[in-house]
C-alpha atoms as a PDB file:
ATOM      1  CA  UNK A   1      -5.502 -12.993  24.609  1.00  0.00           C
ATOM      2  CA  UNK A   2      -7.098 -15.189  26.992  1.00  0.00           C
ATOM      3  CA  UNK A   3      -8.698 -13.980  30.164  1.00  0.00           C
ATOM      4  CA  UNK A   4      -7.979 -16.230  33.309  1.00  0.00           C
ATOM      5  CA  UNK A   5      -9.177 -15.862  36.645  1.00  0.00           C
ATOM      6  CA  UNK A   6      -7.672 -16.949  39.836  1.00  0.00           C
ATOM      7  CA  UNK A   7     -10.088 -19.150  42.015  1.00  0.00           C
ATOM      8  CA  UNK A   8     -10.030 -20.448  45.162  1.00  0.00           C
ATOM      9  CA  UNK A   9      -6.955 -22.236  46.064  1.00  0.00           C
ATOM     10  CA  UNK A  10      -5.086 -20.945  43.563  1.00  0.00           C
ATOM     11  CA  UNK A  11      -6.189 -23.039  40.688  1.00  0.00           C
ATOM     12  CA  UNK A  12      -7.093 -20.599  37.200  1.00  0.00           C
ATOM     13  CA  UNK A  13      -9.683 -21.272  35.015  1.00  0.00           C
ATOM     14  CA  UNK A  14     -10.871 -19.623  31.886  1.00  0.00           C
ATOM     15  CA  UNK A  15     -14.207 -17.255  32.722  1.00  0.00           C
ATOM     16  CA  UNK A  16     -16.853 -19.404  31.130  1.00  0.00           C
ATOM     17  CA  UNK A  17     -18.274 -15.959  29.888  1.00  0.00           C
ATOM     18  CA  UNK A  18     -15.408 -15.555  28.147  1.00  0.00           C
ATOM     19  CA  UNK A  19     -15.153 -18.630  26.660  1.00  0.00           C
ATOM     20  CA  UNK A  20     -18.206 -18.772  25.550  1.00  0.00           C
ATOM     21  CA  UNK A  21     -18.542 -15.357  23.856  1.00  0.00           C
ATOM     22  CA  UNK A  22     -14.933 -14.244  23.322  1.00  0.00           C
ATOM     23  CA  UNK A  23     -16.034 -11.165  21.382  1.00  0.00           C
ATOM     24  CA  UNK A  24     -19.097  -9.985  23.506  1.00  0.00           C
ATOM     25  CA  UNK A  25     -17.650 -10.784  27.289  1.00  0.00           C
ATOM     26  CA  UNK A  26     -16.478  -7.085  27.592  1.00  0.00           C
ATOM     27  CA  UNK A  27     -19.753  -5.780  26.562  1.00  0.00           C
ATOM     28  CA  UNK A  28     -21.686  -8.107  28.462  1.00  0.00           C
ATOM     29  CA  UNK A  29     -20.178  -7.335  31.597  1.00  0.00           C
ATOM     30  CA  UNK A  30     -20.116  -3.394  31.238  1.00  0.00           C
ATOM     31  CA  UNK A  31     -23.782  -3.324  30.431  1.00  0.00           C
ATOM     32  CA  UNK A  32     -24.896  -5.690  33.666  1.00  0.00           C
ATOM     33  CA  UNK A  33     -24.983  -2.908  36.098  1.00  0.00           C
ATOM     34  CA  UNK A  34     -27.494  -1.291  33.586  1.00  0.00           C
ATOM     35  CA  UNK A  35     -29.425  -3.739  32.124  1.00  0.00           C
ATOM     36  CA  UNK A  36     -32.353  -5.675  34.522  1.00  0.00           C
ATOM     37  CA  UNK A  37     -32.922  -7.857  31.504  1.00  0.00           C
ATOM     38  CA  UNK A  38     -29.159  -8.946  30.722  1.00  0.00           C
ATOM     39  CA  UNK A  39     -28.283  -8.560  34.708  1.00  0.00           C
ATOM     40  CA  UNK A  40     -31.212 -12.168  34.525  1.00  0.00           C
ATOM     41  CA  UNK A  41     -29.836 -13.665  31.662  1.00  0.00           C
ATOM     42  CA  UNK A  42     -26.404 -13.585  33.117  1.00  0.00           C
ATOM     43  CA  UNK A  43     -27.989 -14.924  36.565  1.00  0.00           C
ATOM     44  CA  UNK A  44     -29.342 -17.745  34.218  1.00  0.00           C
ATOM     45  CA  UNK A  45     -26.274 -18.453  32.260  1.00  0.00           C
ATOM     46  CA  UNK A  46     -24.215 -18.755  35.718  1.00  0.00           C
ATOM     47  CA  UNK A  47     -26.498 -21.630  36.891  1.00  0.00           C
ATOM     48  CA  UNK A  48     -26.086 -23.597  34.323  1.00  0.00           C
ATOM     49  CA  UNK A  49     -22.572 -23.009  34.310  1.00  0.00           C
ATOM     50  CA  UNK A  50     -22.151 -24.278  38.021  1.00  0.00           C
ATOM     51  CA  UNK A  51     -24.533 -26.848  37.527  1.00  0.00           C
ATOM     52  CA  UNK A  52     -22.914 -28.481  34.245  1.00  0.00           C
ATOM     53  CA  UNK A  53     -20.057 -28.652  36.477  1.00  0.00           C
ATOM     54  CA  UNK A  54     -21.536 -30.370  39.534  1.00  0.00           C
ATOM     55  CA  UNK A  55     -19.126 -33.138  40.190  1.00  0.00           C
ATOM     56  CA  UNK A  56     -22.440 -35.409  41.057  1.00  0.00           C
ATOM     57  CA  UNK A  57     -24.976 -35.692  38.130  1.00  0.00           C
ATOM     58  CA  UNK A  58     -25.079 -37.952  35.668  1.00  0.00           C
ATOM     59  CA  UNK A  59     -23.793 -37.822  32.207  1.00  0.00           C
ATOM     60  CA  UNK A  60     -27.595 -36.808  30.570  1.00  0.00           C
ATOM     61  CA  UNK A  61     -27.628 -33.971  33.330  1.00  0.00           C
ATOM     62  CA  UNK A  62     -24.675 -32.663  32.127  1.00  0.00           C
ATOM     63  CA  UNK A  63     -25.482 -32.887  28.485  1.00  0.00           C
ATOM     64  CA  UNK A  64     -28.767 -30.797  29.704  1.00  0.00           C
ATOM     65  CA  UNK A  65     -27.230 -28.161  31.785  1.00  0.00           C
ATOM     66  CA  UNK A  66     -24.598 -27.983  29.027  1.00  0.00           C
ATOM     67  CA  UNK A  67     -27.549 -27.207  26.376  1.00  0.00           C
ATOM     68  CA  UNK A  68     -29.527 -25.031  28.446  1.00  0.00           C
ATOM     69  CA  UNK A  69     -25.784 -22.986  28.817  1.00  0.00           C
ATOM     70  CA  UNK A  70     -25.293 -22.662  25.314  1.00  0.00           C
ATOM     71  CA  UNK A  71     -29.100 -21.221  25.236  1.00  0.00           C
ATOM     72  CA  UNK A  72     -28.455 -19.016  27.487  1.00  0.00           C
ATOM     73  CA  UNK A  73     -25.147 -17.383  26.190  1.00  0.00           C
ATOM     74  CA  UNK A  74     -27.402 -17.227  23.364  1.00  0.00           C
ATOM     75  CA  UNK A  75     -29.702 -15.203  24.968  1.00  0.00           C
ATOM     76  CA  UNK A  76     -26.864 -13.427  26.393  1.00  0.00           C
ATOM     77  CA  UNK A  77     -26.051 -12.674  23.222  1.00  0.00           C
ATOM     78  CA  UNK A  78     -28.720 -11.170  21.602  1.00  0.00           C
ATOM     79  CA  UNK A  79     -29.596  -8.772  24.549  1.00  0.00           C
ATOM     80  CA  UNK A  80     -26.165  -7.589  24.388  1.00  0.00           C
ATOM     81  CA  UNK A  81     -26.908  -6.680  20.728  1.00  0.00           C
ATOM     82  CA  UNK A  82     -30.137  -5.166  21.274  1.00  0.00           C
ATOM     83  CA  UNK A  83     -28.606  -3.118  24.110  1.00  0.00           C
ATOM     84  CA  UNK A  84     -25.881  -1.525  21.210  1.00  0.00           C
ATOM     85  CA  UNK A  85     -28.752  -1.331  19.041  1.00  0.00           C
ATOM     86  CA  UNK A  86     -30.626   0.777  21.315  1.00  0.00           C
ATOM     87  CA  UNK A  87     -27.781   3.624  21.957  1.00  0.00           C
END
C-alpha cells in the first residue's frame, strides 16, 4: 500500500517520509506531537527534502542534500526506536 498525497495543483506525490521509511512513517508521525527531539529531526529531514528538490542547484548540491536526507531519516530512525524502547 502506498501512501500518496495530493499537492498543490492537483499533482500526487509519494510522502518522502514514507518513502523513505515505509515501515516507521506511522510511528514517526504519531510520536511528533510528543517528542521535542524527533519533532527536530523531522524539521531537519524536511529541509533536506525541499532542498534536494530545488529546481536550481547544481548536480553536487543535490547529491549533498540527498546524503544529508538519508542521514537524517537515519536519525529519524533511531529516535523512533528509542522512543518504543522507552514505553
Amino acid at each position: 500500500m502506498s501512501v500518496q498525497m495530493v499537492l498543490a495543483g492537483g499533482a500526487e506525490s509519494m510522502s518522502n517520509l514514507e518513502e523513505d521509511l515505509p515501515h516507521l512513517a506511522v510511528s514517526i508521525r504519531a510520536a511528533l506531537p510528543d517528542n521535542t527531539t524527533l519533532s527536530e529531526a523531522y524539521a531537519d529531514y524536511e529541509v533536506a527534502c525541499q532542498n534536494q528538490n530545488a529546481p536550481d542547484i547544481s548536480d553536487a548540491e543535490r547529491a549533498e542534500w540527498t546524503r544529508i536526507r538519508r542521514e537524517v531519516a537515519d536519525e529519524l530512525a533511531r529516535l523512533c526506536q528509542r522512543a518504543k524502547e522507552s514505553k
